[in-house]
Protein backbone atom coordinates (compact mmCIF):
# COMPACT_ATOMS: atom_id res chain seq x y z
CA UNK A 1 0.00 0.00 0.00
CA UNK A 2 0.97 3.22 -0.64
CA UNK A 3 2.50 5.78 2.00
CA UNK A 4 1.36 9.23 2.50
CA UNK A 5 1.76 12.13 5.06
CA UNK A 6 -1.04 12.71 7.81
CA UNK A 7 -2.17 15.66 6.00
CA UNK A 8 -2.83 13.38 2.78
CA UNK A 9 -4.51 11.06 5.07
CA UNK A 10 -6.69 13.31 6.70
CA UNK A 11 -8.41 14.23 3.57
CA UNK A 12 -9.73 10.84 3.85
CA UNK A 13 -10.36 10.82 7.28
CA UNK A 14 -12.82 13.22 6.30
CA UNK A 15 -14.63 11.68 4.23
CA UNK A 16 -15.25 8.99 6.58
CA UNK A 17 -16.18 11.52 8.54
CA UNK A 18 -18.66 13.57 7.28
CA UNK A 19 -20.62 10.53 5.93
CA UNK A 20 -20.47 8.82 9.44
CA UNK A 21 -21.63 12.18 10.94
CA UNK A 22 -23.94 13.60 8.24
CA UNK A 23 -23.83 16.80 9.24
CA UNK A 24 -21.49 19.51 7.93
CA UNK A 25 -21.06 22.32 11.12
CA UNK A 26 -20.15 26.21 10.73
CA UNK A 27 -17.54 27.54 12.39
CA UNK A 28 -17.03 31.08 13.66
CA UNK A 29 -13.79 33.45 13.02
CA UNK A 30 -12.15 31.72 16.15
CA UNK A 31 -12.63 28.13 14.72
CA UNK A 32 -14.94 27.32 17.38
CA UNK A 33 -17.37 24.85 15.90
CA UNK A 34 -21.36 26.25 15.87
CA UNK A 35 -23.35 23.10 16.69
CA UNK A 36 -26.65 24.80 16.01
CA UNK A 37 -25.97 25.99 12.51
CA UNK A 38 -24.93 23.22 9.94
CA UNK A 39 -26.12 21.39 6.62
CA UNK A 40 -26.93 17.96 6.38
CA UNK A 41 -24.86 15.41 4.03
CA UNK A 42 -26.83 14.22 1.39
CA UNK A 43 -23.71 12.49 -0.73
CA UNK A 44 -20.34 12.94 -1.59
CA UNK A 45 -18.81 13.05 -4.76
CA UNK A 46 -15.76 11.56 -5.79
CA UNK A 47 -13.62 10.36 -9.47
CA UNK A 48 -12.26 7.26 -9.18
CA UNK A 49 -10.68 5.47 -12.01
CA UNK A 50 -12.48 7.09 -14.94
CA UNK A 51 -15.98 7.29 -12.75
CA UNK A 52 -18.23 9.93 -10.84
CA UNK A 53 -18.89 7.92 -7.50
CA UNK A 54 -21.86 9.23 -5.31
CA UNK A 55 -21.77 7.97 -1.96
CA UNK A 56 -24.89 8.67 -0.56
CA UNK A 57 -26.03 9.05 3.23
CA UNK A 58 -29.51 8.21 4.40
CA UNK A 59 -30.31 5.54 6.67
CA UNK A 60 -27.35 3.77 5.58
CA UNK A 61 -24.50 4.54 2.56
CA UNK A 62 -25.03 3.86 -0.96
CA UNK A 63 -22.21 3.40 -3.46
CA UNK A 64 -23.97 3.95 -6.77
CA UNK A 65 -22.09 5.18 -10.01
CA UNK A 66 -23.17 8.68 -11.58
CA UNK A 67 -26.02 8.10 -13.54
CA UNK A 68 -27.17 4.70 -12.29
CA UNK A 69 -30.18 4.17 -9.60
CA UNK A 70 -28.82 0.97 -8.21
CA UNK A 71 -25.54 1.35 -5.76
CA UNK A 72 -22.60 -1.29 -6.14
CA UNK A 73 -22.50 -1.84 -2.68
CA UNK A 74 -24.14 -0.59 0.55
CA UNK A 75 -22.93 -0.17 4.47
CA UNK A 76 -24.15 0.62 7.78
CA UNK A 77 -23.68 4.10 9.03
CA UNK A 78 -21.69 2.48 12.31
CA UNK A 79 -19.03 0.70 10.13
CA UNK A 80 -18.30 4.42 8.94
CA UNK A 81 -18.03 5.63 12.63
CA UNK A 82 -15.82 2.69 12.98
CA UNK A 83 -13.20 3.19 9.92
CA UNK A 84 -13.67 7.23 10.75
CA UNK A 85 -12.59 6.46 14.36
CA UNK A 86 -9.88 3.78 13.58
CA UNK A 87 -8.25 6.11 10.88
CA UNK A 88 -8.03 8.86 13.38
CA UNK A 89 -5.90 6.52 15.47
CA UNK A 90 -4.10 5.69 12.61
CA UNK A 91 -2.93 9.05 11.29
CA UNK A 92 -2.27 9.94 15.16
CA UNK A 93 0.34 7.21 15.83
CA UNK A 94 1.89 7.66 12.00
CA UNK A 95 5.14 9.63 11.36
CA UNK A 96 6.58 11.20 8.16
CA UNK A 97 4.74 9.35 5.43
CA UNK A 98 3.38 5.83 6.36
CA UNK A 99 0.95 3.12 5.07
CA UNK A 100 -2.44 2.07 6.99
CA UNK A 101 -2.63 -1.68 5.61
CA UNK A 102 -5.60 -2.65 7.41
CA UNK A 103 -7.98 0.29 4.87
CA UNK A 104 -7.06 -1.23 2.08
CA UNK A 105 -9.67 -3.69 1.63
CA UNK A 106 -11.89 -1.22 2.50
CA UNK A 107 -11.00 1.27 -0.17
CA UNK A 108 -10.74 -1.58 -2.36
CA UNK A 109 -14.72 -2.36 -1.38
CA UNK A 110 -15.18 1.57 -1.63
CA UNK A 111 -13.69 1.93 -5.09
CA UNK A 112 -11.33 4.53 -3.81
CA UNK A 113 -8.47 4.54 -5.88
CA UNK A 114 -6.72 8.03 -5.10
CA UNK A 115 -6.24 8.97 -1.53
CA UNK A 116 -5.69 12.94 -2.32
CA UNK A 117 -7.58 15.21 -4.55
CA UNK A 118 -5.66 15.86 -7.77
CA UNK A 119 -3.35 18.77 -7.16
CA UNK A 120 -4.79 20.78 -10.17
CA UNK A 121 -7.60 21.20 -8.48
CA UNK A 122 -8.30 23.55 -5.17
CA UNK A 123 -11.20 21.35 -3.50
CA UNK A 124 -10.46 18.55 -2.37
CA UNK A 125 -13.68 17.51 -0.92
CA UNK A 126 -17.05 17.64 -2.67
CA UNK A 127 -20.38 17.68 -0.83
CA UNK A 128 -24.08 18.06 -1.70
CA UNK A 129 -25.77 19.16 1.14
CA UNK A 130 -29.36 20.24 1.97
CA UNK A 131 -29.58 23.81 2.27
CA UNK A 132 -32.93 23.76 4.93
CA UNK A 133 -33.52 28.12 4.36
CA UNK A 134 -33.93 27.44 0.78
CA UNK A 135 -34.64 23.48 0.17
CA UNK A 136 -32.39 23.28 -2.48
CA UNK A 137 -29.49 21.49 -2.38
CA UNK A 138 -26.35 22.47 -3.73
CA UNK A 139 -23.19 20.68 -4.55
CA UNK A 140 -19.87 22.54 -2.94
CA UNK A 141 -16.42 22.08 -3.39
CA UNK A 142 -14.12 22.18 0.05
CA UNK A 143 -10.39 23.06 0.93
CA UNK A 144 -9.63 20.55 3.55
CA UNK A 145 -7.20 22.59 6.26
CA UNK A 146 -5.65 19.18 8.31
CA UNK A 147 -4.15 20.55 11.72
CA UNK A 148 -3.74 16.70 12.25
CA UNK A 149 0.34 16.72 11.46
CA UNK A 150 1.84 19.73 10.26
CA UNK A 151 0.46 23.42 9.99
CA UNK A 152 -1.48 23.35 6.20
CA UNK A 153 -0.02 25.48 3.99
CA UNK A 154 -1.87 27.27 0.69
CA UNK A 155 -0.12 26.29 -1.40
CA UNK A 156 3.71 23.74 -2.28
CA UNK A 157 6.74 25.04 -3.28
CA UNK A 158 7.48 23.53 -6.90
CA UNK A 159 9.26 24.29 -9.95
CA UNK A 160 6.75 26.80 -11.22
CA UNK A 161 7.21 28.94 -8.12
CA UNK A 162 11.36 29.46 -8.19
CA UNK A 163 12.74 33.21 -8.21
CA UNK A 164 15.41 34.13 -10.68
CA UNK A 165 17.81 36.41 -9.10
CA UNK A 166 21.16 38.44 -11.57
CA UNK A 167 23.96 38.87 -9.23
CA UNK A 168 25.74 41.62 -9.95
CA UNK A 169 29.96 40.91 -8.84
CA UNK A 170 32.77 43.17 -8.04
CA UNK A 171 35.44 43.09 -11.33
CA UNK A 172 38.20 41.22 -8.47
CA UNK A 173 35.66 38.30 -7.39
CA UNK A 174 34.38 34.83 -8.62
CA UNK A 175 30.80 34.38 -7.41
CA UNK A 176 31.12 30.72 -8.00
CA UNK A 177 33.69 30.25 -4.89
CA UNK A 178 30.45 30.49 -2.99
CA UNK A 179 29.10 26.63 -4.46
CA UNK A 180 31.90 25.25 -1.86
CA UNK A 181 29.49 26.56 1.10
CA UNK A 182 27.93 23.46 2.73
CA UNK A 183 26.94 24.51 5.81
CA UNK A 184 23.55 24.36 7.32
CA UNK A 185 21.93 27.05 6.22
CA UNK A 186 23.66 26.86 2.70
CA UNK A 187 21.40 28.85 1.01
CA UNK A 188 21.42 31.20 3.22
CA UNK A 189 25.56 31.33 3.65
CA UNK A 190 26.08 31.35 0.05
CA UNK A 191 23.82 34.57 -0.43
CA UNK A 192 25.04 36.30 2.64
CA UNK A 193 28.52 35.52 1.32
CA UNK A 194 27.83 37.19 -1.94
CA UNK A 195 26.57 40.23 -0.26
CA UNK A 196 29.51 40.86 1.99
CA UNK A 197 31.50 40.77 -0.89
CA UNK A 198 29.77 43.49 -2.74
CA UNK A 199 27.83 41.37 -5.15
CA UNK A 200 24.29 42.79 -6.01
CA UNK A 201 21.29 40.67 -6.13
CA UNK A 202 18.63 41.69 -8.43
CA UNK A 203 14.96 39.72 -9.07
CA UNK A 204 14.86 38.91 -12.87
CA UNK A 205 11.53 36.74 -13.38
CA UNK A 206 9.91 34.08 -12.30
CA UNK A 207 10.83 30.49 -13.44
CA UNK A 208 7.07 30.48 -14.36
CA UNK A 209 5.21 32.49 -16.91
CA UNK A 210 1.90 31.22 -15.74
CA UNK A 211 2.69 31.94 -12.01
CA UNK A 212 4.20 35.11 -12.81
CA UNK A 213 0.53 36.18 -14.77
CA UNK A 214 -1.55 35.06 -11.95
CA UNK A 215 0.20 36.97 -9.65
CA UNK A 216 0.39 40.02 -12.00
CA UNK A 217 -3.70 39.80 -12.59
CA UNK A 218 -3.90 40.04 -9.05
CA UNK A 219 -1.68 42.90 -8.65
CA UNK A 220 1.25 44.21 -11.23
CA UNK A 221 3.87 44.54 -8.70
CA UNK A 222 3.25 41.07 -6.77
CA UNK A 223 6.05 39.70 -8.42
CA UNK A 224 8.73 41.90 -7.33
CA UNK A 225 7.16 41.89 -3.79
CA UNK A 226 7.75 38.36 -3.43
CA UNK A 227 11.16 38.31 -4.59
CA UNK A 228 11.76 40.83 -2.06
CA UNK A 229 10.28 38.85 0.88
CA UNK A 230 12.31 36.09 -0.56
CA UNK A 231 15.42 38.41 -0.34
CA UNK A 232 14.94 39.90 2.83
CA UNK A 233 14.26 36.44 4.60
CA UNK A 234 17.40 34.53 3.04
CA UNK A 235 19.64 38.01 4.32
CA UNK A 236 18.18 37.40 7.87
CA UNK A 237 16.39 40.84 6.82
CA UNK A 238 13.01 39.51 8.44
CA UNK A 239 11.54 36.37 9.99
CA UNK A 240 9.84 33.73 8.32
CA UNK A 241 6.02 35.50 9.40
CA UNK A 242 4.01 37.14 7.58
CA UNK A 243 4.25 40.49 10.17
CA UNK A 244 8.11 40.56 10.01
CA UNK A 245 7.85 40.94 6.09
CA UNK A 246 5.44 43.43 6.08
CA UNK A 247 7.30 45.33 8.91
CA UNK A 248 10.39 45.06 6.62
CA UNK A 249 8.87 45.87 3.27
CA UNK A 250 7.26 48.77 4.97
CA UNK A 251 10.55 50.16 5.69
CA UNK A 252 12.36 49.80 2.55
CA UNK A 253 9.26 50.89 0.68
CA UNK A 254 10.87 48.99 -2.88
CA UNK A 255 7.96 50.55 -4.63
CA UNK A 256 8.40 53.91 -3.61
CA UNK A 257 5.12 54.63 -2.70
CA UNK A 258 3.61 57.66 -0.80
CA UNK A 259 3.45 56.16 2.52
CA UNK A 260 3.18 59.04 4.82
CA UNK A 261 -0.72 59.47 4.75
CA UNK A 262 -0.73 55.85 6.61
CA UNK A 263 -1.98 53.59 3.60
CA UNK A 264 -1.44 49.93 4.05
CA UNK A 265 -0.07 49.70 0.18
CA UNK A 266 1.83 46.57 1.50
CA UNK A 267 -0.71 45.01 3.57
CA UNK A 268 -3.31 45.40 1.70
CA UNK A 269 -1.37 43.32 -1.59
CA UNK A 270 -0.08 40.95 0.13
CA UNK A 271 -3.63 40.13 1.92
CA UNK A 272 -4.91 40.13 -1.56
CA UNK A 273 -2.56 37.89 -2.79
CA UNK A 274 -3.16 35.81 0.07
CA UNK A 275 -7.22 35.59 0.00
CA UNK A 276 -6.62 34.52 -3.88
CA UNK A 277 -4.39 31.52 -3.04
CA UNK A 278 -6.62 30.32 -0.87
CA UNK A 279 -9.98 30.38 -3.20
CA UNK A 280 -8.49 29.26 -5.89
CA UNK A 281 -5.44 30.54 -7.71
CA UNK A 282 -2.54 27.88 -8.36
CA UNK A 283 1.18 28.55 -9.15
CA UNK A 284 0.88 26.09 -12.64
CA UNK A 285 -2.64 26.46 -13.74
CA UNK A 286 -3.80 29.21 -15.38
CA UNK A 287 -6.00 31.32 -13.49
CA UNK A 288 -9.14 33.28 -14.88
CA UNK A 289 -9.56 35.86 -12.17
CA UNK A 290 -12.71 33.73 -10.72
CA UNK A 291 -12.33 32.73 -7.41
CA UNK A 292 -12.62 28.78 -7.05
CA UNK A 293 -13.59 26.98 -4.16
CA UNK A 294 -14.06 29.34 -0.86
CA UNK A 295 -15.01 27.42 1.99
CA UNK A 296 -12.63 25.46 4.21
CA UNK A 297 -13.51 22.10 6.59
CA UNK A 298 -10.87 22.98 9.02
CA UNK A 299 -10.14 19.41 10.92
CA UNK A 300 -8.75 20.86 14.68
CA UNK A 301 -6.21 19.02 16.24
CA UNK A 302 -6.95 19.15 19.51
CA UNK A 303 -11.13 18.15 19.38
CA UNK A 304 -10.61 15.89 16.22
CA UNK A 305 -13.90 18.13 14.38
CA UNK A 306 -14.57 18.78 11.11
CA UNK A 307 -15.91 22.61 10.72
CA UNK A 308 -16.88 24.50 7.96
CA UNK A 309 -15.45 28.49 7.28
CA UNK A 310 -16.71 30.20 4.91
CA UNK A 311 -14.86 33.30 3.00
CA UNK A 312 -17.53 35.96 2.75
C-alpha cells in the first residue's frame, strides 16, 4: 500500500467523517465549531478510475455510479463511525509518510483509488448538502485545512514557483567560490557571502510564466514583492512570518510609494494575494480571475472536528 503524510490522510479521514456524521457544522472566526448551525450530508462526490462515484447518506450509505439508480454496494452508518474512528488513530500514531494496511480492503470495497484530490484542483472535498432556508441542495467544493500533522499550507513550493535572481559581482571576485558553502543554512551562507562581498542581487523573473501572470492579474507589482520577501528572509532581513515581512517591506518601501498618509499599500497586496491563493489561484494552472472553491472544513487538532469556514 501506498504511503502518504497525515495531511494526505486526513483528507480521507474526512470523508469517513462527514458521511459517518452527516452533518457539515459552521464555524465562527475563532474556529470554534457552531453546533446549532450546519447542513446535512446528502452524498459525496468523488472520481475514481475514470468514474463519478456518489456515496450517498440516508439511513445507511449507498455506493452507486453517476447516472445509475442501483448502488454497487451498501454499508451501515456504524461501520463508517468505525473506519472514521480507527483512521483517526491511525494518522495519530503515524510519522513522516506511512501506510495504513488494514484500509485497504476497505477502499478496495469503496472503489477509492486516489487517496488525495488531484493537485490541479483547489477542492479537495465535494459535498451536496441540503440547504434547509432554501430546500435546495447544492453541490460545494471544500479546501480541507488538516491541523492533524503539520500546519497546512496554501499552497507547495514547486518548480513553477522558483525566483530568478542576476547577481551583480565586483570586477576582483568569482561568485562561484560560494558553491563550496555546505553549511547548514547553505542557502542562506552562500547569499550572505555574496553580499559581503559586494555582489548585487537583483529579481529577474519568475521560473514560471503562468505563475508570474496570476500573480500580476492580481496585482502588477506582486512579483517583485515576493522576490523581495524572498530576499529579505534569506539576508536574515526579516523572519519567516508574515508580520516581520510586512514590517520590513514597509521600511524599505521597494515601490516607492507615498506612505506618509498611513496607507497599508503593502498590507493590503499581500492580503490580496493571500485571500486569492486560498480560493483558488494555483502557481501552474492558469487562473481566470474567478475565485474557485471558498469554503474550508478545518479538521482541529486538539477536538478531532470537522468545521466548515466560509470566505464571505
Amino acid at each position: 500500500m501506498a504511503e502518504y503524510n497525515k495531511g494526505e490522510w486526513s483528507e480521507l479521514y474526512v470523508f469517513f467523517k462527514l458521511l459517518s456524521e452527516g452533518k457539515l457544522h459552521a464555524a465562527n472566526s475563532d474556529l470554534q465549531q457552531i453546533p446549532e448551525l450546519f447542513y446535512p450530508i446528502l452524498s459525496i462526490i468523488r472520481k475514481e478510475g475514470g468514474e463519478t462515484l456518489e456515496y450517498h447518506r440516508d439511513s445507511n450509505i449507498r455506493v452507486v455510479i453517476e447516472g445509475r439508480s442501483e448502488p454497487i454496494v451498501v454499508f451501515s452508518i456504524a461501520e463508517f463511525f468505525d473506519i472514521a474512528r480507527s483512521l483517526l488513530a491511525s494518522i495519530r500514531e503515524g510519522e513522516g509518510n506511512f501506510s495504513i494496511p488494514w484500509l485497504s480492503e476497505w477502499l478496495e470495497t469503496l472503489k477509492i483509488v486516489s487517496i488525495t484530490s488531484n493537485s490541479r484542483y483547489k477542492s479537495d472535498i465535494t459535498v451536496k448538502v441540503l440547504d434547509r432556508n432554501t430546500n435546495l441542495s447544492p453541490i460545494l467544493g471544500f479546501s480541507i485545512k488538516s491541523q492533524l500533522g503539520s500546519a497546512s499550507t496554501l499552497f507547495n513550493s514547486s518548480q513553477a514557483t522558483n525566483f530568478v535572481y542576476s547577481v551583480t559581482t565586483p570586477d576582483n571576485y568569482n561568485p562561484e567560490s560560494v558553491n563550496s558553502i555546505t553549511d547548514f543554512p547553505k542557502l542562506k551562507r552562500r547569499i550572505q557571502t555574496l553580499i559581503e562581498n559586494g555582489c548585487v542581487i537583483k529579481f529577474r523573473e519568475l521560473d514560471s510564466p503562468v505563475f508570474s501572470n496570476n500573480l500580476k492579474m492580481v496585482d502588477s507589482r506582486l512579483p517583485e514583492l515576493f522576490a523581495m520577501i524572498l530576499l529579505n528572509f534569506y539576508c536574515d532581513l526579516a523572519r519567516p512570518d508574515l508580520e516581520s515581512a510586512l514590517a520590513t517591506l514597509h521600511e524599505q518601501n521597494p515601490l516607492g510609494v507615498d506612505l506618509s498618509h498611513g496607507h497599508p499599500f503593502y498590507e493590503h497586496k499581500l492580503k490580496s494575494a493571500l485571500t486569492e491563493f486560498a480560493l483558488g489561484l494555483m502557481p501552474a494552472t492558469v487562473w481566470d480571475g474567478r475565485s474557485g472553491s471558498n469554503r474550508w472544513l478545518y479538521n482541529s487538532k486538539r477536538r478531532w472536528r470537522i468545521s466548515l469556514l466560509s470566505h464571505l
